[in-house]
Protein backbone atom coordinates (compact mmCIF):
# COMPACT_ATOMS: atom_id res chain seq x y z
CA UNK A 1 6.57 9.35 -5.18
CA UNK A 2 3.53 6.28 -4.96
CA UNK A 3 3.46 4.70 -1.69
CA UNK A 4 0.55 2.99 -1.95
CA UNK A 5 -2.61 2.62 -4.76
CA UNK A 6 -6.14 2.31 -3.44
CA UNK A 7 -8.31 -0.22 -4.75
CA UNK A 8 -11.75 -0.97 -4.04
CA UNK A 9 -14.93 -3.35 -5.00
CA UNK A 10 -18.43 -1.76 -5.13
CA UNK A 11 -20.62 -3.85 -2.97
CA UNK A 12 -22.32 -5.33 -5.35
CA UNK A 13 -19.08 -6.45 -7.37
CA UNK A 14 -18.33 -7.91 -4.10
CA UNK A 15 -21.05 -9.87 -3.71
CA UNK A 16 -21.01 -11.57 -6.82
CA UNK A 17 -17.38 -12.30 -6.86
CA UNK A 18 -17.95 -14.20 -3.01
CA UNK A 19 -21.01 -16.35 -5.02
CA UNK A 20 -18.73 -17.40 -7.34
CA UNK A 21 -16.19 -18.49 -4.40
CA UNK A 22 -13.65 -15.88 -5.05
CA UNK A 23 -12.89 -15.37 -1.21
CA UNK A 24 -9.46 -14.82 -1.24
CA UNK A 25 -7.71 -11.52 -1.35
CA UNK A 26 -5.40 -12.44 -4.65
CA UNK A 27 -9.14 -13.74 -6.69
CA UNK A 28 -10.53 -10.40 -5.96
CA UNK A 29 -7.85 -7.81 -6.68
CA UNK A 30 -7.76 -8.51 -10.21
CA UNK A 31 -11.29 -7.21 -10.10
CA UNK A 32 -11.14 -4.11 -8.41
CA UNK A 33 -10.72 -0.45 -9.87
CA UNK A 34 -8.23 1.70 -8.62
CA UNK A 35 -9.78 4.92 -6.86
CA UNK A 36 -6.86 6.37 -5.82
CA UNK A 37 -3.03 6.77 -4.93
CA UNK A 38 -0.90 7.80 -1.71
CA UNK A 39 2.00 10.35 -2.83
CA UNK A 40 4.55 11.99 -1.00
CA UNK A 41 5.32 15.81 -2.02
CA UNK A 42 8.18 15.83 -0.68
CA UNK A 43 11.44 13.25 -0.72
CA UNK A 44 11.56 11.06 3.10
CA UNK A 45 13.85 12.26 5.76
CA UNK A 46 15.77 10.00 7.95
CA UNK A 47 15.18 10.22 12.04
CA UNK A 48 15.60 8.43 14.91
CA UNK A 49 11.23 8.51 15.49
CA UNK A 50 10.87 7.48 12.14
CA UNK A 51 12.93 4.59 11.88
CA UNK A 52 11.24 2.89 14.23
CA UNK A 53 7.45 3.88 13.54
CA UNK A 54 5.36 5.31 10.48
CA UNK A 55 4.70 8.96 11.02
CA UNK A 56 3.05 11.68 8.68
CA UNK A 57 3.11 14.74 9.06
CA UNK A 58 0.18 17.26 7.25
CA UNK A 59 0.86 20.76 6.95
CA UNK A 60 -2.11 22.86 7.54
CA UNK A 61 -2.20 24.54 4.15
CA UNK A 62 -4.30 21.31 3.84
CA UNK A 63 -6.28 21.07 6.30
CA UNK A 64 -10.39 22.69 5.89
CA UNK A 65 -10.69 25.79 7.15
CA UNK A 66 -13.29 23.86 9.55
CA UNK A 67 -10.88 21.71 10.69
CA UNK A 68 -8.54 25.05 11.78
């Protein structure tokens, strides 16, 4: 499931968007390339933590063995 696409604006894109006045958030979006997407793996489960703040949890099949 999508939760959330990334979008983004090299800086140079940027720049020349802002000359032409293009400040706002909804002028530059049209503009911007998507560079990625935030998925769930699994479906959400209900709980009393959850329903009252946004919490992820990452297994550590994930994480870089550096990071161990």
């Amino acid at each position: 499931m999508t939760i959330y696409e990334m979008l983004a604006l090299g800086e140079a894109r940027e720049a020349a968007l802002l000359k032409t006045g293009a400040a706002d958030l909804d002028e530059l979006i049209p503009h911007a390339e998507r560079i990625g997407t935030l998925t769930t793996e699994s479906k959400f489960i209900a709980s009393k933590y959850g329903d009252y703040r946004l919490f992820f949890k990452h297994g550590d099949v994930f994480l870089r063995k550096e990071l161990r």
